[in-house]
Protein backbone atom coordinates (compact mmCIF):
# COMPACT_ATOMS: atom_id res chain seq x y z
CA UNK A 1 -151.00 104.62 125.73
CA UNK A 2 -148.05 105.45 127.81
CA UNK A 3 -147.20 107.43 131.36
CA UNK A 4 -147.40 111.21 129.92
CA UNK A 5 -144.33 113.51 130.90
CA UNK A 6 -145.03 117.06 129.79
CA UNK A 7 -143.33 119.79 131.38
CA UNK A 8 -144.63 123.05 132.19
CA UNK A 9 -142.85 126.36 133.57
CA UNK A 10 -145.35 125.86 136.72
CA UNK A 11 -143.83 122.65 136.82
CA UNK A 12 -140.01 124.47 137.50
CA UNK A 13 -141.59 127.15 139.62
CA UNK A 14 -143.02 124.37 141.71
CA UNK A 15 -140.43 122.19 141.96
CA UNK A 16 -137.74 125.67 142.98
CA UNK A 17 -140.94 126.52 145.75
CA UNK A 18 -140.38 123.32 147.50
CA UNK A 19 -136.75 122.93 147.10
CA UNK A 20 -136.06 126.30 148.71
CA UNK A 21 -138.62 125.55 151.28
CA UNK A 22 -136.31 122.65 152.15
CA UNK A 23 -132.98 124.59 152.21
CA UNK A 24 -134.25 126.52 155.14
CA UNK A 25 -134.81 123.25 157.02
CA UNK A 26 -131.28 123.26 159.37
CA UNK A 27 -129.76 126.20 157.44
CA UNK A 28 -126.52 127.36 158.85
CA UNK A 29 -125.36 130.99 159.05
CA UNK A 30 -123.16 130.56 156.47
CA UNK A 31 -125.94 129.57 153.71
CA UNK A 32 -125.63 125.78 154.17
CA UNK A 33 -127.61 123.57 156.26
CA UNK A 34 -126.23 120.89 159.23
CA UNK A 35 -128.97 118.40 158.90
CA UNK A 36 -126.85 115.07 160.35
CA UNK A 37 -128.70 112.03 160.11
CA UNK A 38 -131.52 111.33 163.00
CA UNK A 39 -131.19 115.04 163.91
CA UNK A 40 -134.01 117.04 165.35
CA UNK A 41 -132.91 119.28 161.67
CA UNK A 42 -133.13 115.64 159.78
CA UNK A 43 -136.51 114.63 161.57
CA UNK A 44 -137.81 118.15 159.79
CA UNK A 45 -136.68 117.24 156.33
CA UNK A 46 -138.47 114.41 156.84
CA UNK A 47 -141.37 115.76 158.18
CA UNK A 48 -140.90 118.01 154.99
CA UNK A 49 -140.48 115.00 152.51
CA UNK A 50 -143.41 113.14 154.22
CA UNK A 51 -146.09 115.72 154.22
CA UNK A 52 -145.21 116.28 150.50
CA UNK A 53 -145.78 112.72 149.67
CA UNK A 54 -148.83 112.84 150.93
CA UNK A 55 -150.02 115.69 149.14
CA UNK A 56 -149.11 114.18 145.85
CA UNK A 57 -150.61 111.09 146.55
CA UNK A 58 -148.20 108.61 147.41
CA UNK A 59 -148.45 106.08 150.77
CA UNK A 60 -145.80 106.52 153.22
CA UNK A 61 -144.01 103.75 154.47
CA UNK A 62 -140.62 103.87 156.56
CA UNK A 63 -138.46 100.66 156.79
CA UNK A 64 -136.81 99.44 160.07
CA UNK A 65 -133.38 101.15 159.04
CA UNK A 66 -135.18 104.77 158.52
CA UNK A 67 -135.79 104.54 154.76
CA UNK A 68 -138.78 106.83 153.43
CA UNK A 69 -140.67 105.23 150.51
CA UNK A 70 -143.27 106.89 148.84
CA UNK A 71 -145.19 104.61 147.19
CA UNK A 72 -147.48 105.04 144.09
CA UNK A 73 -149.05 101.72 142.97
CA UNK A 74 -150.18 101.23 139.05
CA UNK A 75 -150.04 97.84 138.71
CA UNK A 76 -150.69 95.88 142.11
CA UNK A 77 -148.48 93.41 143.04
CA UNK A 78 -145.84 94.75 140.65
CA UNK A 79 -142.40 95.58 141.50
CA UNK A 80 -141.44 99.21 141.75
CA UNK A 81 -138.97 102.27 140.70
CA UNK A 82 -137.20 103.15 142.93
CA UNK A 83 -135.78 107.06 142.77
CA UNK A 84 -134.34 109.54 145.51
CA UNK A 85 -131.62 110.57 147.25
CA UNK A 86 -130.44 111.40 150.52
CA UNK A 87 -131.94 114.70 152.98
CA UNK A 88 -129.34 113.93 155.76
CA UNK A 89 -126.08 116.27 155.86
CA UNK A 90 -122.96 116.56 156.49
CA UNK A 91 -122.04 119.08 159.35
CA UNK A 92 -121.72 122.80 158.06
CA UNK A 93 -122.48 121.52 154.36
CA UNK A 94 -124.17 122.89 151.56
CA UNK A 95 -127.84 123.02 150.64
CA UNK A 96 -127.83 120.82 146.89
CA UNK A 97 -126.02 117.00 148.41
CA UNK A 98 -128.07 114.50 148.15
CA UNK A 99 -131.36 117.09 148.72
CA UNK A 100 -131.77 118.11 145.65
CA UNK A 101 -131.92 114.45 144.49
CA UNK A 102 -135.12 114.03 146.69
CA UNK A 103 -136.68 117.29 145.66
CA UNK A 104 -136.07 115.92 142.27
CA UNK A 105 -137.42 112.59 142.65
CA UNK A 106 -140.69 113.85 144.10
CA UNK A 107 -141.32 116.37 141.83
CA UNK A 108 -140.86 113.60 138.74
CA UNK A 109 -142.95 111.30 140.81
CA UNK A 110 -145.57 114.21 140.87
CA UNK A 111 -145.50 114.88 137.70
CA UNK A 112 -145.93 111.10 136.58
CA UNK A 113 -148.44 111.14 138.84
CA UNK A 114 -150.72 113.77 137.66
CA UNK A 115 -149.86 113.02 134.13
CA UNK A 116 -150.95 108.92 134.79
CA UNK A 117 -154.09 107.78 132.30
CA UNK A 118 -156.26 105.97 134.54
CA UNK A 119 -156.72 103.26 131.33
CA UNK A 120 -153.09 102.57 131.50
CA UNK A 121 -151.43 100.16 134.03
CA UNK A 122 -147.18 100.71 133.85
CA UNK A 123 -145.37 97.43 134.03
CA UNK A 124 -143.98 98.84 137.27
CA UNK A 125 -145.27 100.86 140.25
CA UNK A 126 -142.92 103.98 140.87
CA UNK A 127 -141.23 104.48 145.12
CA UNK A 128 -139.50 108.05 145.93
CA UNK A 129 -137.14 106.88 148.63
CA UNK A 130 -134.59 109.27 151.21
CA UNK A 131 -131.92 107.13 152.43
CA UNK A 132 -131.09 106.98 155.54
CA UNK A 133 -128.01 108.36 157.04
CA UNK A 134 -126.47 108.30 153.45
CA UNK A 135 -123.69 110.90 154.50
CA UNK A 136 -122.05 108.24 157.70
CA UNK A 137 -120.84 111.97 159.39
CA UNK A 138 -123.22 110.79 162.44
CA UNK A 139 -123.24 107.12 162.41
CA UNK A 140 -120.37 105.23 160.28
CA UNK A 141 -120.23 103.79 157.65
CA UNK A 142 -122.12 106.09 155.14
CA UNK A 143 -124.59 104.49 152.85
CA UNK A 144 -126.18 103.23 155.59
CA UNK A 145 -129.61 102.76 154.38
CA UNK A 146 -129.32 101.57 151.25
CA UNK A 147 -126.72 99.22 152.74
CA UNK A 148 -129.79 97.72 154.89
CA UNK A 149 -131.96 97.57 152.23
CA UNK A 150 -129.54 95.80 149.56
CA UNK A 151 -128.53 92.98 152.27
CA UNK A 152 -125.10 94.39 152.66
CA UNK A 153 -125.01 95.32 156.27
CA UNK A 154 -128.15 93.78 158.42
CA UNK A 155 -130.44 96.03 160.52
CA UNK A 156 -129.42 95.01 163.62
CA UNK A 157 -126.23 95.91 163.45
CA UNK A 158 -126.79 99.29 161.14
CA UNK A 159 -129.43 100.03 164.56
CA UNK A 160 -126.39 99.20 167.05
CA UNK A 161 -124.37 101.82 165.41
CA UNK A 162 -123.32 104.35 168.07
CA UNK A 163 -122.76 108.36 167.73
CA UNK A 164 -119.59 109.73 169.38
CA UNK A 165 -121.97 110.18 171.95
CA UNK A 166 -122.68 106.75 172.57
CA UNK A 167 -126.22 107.13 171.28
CA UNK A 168 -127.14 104.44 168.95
CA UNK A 169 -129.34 104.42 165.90
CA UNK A 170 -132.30 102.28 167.67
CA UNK A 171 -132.06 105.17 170.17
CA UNK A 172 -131.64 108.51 167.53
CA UNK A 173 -134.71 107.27 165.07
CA UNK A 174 -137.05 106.26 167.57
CA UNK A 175 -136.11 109.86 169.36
CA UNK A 176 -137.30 111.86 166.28
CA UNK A 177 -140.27 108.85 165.88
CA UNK A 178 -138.90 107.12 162.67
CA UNK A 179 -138.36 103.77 163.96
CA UNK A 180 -139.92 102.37 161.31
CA UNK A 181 -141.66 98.81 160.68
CA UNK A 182 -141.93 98.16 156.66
CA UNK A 183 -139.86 96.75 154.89
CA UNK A 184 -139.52 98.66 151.78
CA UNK A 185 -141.07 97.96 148.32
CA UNK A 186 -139.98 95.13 146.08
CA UNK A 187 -137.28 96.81 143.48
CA UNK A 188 -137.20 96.50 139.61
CA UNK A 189 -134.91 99.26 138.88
CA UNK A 190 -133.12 102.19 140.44
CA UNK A 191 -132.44 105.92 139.59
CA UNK A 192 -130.82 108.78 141.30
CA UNK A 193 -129.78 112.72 140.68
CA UNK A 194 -126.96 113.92 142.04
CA UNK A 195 -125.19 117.46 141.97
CA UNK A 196 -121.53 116.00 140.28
CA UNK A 197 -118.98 117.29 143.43
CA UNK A 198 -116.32 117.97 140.54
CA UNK A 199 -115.97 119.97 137.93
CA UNK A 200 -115.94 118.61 134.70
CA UNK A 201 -119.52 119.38 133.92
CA UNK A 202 -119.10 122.91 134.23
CA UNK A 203 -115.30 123.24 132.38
CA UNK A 204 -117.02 121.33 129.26
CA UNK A 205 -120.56 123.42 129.24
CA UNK A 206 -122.52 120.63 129.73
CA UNK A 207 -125.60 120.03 131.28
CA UNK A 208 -126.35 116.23 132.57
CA UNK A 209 -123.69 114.12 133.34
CA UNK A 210 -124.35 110.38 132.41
CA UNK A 211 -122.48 108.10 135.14
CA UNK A 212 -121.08 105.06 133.34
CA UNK A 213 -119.01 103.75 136.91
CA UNK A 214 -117.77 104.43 140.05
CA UNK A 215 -114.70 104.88 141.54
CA UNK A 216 -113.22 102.10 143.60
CA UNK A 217 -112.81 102.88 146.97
CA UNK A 218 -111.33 102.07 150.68
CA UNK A 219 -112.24 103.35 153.84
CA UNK A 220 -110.58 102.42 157.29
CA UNK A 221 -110.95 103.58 160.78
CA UNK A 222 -107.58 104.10 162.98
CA UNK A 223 -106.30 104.48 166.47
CA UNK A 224 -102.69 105.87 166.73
CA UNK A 225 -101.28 104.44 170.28
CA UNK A 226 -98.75 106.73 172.41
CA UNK A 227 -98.62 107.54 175.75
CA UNK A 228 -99.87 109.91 178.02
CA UNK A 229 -97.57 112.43 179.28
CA UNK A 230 -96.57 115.96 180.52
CA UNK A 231 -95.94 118.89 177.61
CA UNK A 232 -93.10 120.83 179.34
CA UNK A 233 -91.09 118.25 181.91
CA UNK A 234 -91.43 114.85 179.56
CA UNK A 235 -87.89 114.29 177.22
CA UNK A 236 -88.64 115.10 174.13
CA UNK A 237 -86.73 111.45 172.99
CA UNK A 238 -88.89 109.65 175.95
CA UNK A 239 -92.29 110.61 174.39
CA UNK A 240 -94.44 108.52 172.40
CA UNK A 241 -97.15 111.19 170.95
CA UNK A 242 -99.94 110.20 169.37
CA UNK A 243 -100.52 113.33 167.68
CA UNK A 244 -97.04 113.37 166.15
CA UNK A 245 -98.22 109.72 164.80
CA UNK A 246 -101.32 110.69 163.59
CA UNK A 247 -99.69 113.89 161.53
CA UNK A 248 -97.52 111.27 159.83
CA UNK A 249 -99.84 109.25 158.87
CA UNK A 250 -101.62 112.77 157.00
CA UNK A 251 -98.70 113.87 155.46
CA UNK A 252 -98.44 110.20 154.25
CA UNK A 253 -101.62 109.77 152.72
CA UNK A 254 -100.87 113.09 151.00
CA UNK A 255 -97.56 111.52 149.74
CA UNK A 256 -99.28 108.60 148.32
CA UNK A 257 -101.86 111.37 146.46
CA UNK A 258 -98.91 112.69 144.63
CA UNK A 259 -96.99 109.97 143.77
CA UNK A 260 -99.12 109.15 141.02
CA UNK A 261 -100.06 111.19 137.96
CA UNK A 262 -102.57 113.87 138.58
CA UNK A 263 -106.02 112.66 139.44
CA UNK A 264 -105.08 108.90 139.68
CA UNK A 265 -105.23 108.67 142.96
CA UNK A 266 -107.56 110.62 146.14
CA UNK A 267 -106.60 110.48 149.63
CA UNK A 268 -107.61 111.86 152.55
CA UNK A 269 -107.50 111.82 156.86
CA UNK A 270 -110.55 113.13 158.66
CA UNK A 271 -112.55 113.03 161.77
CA UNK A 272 -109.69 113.46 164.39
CA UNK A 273 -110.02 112.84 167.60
CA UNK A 274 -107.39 113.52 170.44
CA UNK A 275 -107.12 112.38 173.90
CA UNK A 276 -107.28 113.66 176.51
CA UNK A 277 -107.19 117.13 174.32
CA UNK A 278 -105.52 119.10 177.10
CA UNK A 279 -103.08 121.86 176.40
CA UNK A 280 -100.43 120.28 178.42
CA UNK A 281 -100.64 116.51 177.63
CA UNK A 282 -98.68 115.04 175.16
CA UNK A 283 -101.43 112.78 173.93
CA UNK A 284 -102.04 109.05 174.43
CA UNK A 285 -104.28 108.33 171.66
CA UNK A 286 -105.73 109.70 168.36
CA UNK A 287 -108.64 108.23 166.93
CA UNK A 288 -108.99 109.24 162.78
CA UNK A 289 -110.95 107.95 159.17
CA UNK A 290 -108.65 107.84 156.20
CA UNK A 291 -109.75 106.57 152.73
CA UNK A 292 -108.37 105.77 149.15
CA UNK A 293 -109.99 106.32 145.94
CA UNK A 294 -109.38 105.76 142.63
CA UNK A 295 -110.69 104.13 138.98
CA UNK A 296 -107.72 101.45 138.85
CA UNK A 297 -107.74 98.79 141.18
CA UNK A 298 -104.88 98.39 140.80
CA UNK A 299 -103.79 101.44 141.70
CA UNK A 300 -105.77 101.09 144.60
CA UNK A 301 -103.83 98.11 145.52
CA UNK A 302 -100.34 99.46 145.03
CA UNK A 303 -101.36 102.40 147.30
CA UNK A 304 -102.93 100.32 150.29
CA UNK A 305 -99.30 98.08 150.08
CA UNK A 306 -97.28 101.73 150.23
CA UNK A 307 -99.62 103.09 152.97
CA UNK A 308 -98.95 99.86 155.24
CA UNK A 309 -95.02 100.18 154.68
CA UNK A 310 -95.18 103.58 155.72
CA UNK A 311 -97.24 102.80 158.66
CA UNK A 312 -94.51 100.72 159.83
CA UNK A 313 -92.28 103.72 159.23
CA UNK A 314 -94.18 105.73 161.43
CA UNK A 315 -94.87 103.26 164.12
CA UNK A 316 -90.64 102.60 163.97
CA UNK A 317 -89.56 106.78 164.07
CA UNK A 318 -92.52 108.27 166.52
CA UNK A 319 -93.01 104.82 168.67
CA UNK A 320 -96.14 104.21 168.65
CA UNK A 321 -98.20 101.75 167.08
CA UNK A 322 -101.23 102.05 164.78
CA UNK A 323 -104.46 100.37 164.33
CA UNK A 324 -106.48 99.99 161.36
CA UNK A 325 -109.29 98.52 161.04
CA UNK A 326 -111.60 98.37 157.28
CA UNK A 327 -114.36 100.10 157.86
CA UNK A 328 -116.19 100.36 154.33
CA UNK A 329 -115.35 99.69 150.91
CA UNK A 330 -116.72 99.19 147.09
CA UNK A 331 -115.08 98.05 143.51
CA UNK A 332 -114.95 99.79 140.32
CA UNK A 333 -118.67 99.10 139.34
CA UNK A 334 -120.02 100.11 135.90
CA UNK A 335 -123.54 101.07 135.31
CA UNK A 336 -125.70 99.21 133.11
CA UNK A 337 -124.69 100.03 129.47
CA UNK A 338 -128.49 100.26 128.54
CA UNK A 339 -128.84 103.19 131.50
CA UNK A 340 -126.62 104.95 130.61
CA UNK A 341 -127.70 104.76 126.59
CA UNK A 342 -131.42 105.46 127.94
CA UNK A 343 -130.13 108.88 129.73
CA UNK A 344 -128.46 110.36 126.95
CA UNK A 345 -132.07 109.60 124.66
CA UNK A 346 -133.86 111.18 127.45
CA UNK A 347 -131.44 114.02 127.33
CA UNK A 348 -131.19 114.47 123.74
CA UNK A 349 -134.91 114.09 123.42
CA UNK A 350 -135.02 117.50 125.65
CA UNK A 351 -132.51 119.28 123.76
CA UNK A 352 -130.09 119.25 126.97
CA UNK A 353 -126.43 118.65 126.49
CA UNK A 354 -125.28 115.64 127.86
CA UNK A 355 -121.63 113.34 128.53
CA UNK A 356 -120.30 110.13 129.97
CA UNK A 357 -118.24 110.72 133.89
CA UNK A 358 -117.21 108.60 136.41
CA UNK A 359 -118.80 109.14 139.82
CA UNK A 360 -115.62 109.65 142.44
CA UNK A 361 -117.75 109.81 145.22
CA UNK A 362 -120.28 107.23 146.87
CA UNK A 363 -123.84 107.20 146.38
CA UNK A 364 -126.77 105.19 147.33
CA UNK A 365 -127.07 104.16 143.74
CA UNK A 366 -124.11 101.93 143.84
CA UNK A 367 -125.40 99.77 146.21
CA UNK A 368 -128.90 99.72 144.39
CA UNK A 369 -126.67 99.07 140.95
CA UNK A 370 -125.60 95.50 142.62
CA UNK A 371 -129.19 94.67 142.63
CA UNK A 372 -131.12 96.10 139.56
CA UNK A 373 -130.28 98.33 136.68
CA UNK A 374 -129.60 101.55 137.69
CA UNK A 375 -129.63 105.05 135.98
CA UNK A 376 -127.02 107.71 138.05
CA UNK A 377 -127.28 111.59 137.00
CA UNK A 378 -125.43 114.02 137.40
CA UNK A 379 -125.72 118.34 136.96
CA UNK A 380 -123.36 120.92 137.48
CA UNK A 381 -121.88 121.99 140.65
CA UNK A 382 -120.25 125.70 140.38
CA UNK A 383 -116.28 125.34 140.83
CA UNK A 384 -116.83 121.83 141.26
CA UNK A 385 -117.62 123.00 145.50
CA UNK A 386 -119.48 120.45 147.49
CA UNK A 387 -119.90 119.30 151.55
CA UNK A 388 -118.93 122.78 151.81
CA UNK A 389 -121.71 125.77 152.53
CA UNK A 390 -120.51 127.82 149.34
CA UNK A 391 -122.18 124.51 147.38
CA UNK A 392 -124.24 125.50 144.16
CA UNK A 393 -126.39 125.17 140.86
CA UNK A 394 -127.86 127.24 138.61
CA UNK A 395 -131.79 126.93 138.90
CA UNK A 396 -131.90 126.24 135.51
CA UNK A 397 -129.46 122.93 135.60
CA UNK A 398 -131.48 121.58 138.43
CA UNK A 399 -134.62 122.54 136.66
CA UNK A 400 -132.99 120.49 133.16
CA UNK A 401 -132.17 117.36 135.85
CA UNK A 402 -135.50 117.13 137.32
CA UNK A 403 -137.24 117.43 133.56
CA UNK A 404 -134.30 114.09 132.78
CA UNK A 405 -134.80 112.19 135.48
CA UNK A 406 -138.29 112.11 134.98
CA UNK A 407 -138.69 111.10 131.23
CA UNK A 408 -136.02 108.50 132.44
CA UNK A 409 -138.20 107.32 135.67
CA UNK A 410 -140.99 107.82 132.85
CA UNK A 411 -139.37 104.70 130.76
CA UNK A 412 -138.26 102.52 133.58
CA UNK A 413 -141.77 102.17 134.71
CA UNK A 414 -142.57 100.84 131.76
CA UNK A 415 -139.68 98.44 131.98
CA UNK A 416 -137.11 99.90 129.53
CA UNK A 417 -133.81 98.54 130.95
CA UNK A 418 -135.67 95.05 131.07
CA UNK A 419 -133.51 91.87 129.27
C-alpha cells in the first residue's frame, strides 16, 4: 500500500476557492497584487497560508530567516519533501508568481493528506514551505530564504539586510511577528510549480513544462559617480552627470543583448535611483541593478568582458566613474535527469501534454537543486506576461499543475529519485 492521489472536481473547485481568496490579499487596482516581502500585504498571505495549514493538518513552524514550513510527519524522524513557492511580490505585479506555487503545494499536500492510509508509513514525511522574500524587490538579493536555508548566505547577514528605507529584515519580520525560531525540517528532496514567465508553453500547446536547467546568471549592484551641479548656469563640457552615465550604461547593456543571436543573451538595468532628484541639479550620483543571463557560460563570460570595456568607455566620454559591485549570481545547473524523467510519467500518467524547457529566470528550486534532487514545473503563462499585473493562466492549466505536482510529491515521499 502506497500514498493514494485521486483527484476529484471538488478537489479543482477547492483548490480555485483558496487561490482566488489569496489574489485579493494586496490586490492592486490594476488586477495584480503588491505584496513585497515583510509587508503588512505579505504578513496577510501569510496569515492566509498559515491558517490553511492548520486546517489541513499540518504543524507550523517558521525558521529564523521567515521560512513557513508546514509540516506533516508519516514516518518520525524521517527526512521530508519539501514543496512550495514564494507569496511575496514584486511591486505592481501579477497575481500567479510564485503564489500559485504555494496554493499548489498545499492543496497536493491536502490531498496526500486526506488520501494517507493510516497502515502505511512513506519513506519520507512531506513540508509545504513559502520562501521568504524570494522576489529581492524589498531586500536584495532575491532568493533570500532559500539562500538561508541551503547555507549559501547566513542568517545574520540575510537579517542585516536593509530596505531603501534603512529598515532591516530583523526589524520588517519581527514588525509583522514572523521572527521566527525553527530551523526548518531536515530535506530529502525538493519540488516546485511555477507559472513559466515565457512563452514557449503556450506557442507549442502544451501543458506542463518539465525544467531540465537553469539559465546562468549575473547580477551586480552599481553607483555611477558625477558631480553635483546647477541645470541652467553649469557648461555643458564642465559637467560630470551621473544620469548621462547611468543612460550609457542602459543603452549598453541593450547593445550587448543584440549583439548576439536572438535569445542568446538577456540584459537588463533596473531599480534607478537619482540624487538629489531635483529638477535643476545635474545629478551627483545614480545608484542602479543590472544583470546578465544566458544558457552558455561562455557567453556569459564574453558579455561581462564587453560590458567592463564599455564601462571604461563611459567612465572616459561622460567623466565619471562607475562602481560595480557582484551582488548575486548562479551557473548553468541541470536538474536531476531522474526528475525530470519522473515528471513527464506523472504527466503522461494524467493524460496532460508535457516538454523539456530551460528555466531563464531564478527560483527557489535552484538553490534547493544544490542540495537534493529536485523536480521544477512549469504551466502556461498567456503571452508569455509575468511581474506585470496583466499576468495569467487558464484555470484549467493551473488545475492540470496542481493534479502533477502532486502525483510527483506523491512518489518522492516514497523516495523515487533515491540512488
Amino acid at each position: 500500500m502506497t500514498l493514494k492521489h485521486t483527484t476529484t472536481g471538488s478537489d479543482a473547485d477547492l483548490f480555485l476557492r483558496d487561490f482566488r481568496s489569496l489574489s485579493a490579499i494586496g490586490e492592486t487596482p490594476g488586477g495584480g497584487v503588491d505584496r513585497q516581502a515583510a509587508t503588512v500585504a505579505d504578513a496577510q498571505s501569510r496569515a492566509w497560508f498559515t491558517s490553511l495549514l492548520n486546517q489541513y493538518g499540518f504543524t507550523v513552524e517558521v525558521d529564523a530567516i521567515g521560512n513557513i514550513f508546514g509540516l506533516l510527519e508519516w514516518n518520525p524522524g524521517a527526512p521530508y519533501v519539501l514543496v512550495g513557492s514564494h507569496l511575496d511580490s514584486q511591486p505592481l505585479a501579477g497575481k500567479f508568481d510564485g503564489a500559485y506555487g504555494v496554493a499548489a503545494a498545499l492543496h497536493a499536500g491536502r490531498r496526500l493528506a486526506e488520501g494517507h492510509d493510516p497502515g502505511h508509513r512513506p519513506k519520507y514525511n512531506l513540508a509545504i514551505v513559502d520562501w521568504f522574500n524570494e522576489e529581492g524587490s524589498r531586500f536584495a538579493p532575491s532568493m533570500m530564504g532559500s539562500s538561508v536555508f541551503t547555507g549559501k548566505m547566513t542568517a545574520v547577514d540575510a537579517l542585516s539586510t536593509r530596505d531603501a528605507a534603512g529598515v532591516t529584515v530583523a526589524d520588517a519580520l519581527g514588525a509583522i511577528g514572523h521572527s521566527g525560531s525553527g530551523t526548518g525540517p531536515v530535506p530529502a528532496a525538493c519540488a516546485e510549480i511555477h507559472i513559466e514567465q515565457g512563452r514557449s508553453l503556450e506557442d507549442s500547446g502544451t501543458t506542463i513544462g518539465l525544467v531540465h536547467s537553469c539559465w546562468a546568471a549575473e547580477k551586480f549592484t552599481v553607483t555611477v559617480h558625477g558631480e553635483q551641479a546647477h541645470t541652467g548656469s553649469t557648461v555643458i563640457a564642465d559637467r560630470r552627470d551621473a544620469l548621462l552615465g547611468a543612460s550609457r550604461l542602459v543603452v549598453l547593456l541593450r547593445q550587448l543583448a543584440d549583439h548576439y543571436p536572438a535569445g542568446a543573451l538577456h540584459t537588463s538595468v533596473g531599480q534607478l535611483t537619482v540624487l538629489p532628484n531635483s529638477p535643476v541639479v545635474v545629478p551627483r550620483r545614480v545608484d542602479l541593478t543590472m544583470d546578465l543571463r544566458s544558457a552558455d557560460e561562455d557567453i556569459l563570460a564574453e558579455a561581462k568582458q564587453l560590458l567592463d570595456d564599455g564601462i571604461k568607455l563611459i567612465e572616459d566620454e561622460a567623466d565619471v566613474r562607475v562602481e560595480v559591485r557582484g551582488a548575486h549570481a548562479w551557473g548553468v545547473r541541470p536538474y536531476p535527469a531522474a526528475g525530470v524523467d519522473l515528471a513527464r510519467e506523472c504527466a503522461d500518467s494524467l493524460g496532460l501534454t508535457s516538454r523539456p524547457v530551460y528555466t531563464l529566470a531564478g527560483h527557489d528550486s535552484i538553490n534547493m537543486n544544490d542540495v537534493v534532487p529536485t523536480v521544477m514545473l512549469f504551466v502556461p503563462s498567456q503571452d508569455g506576461i509575468s511581474h506585470n499585473e496583466g499576468e495569467f493562466t487558464e484555470d484549467g492549466d493551473l488545475c492540470s499543475g496542481v493534479d502533477v505536482l502532486t502525483e510527483v510529491v506523491r512518489r518522492l515521499c516514497e523516495g523515487a529519485l533515491d540512488d
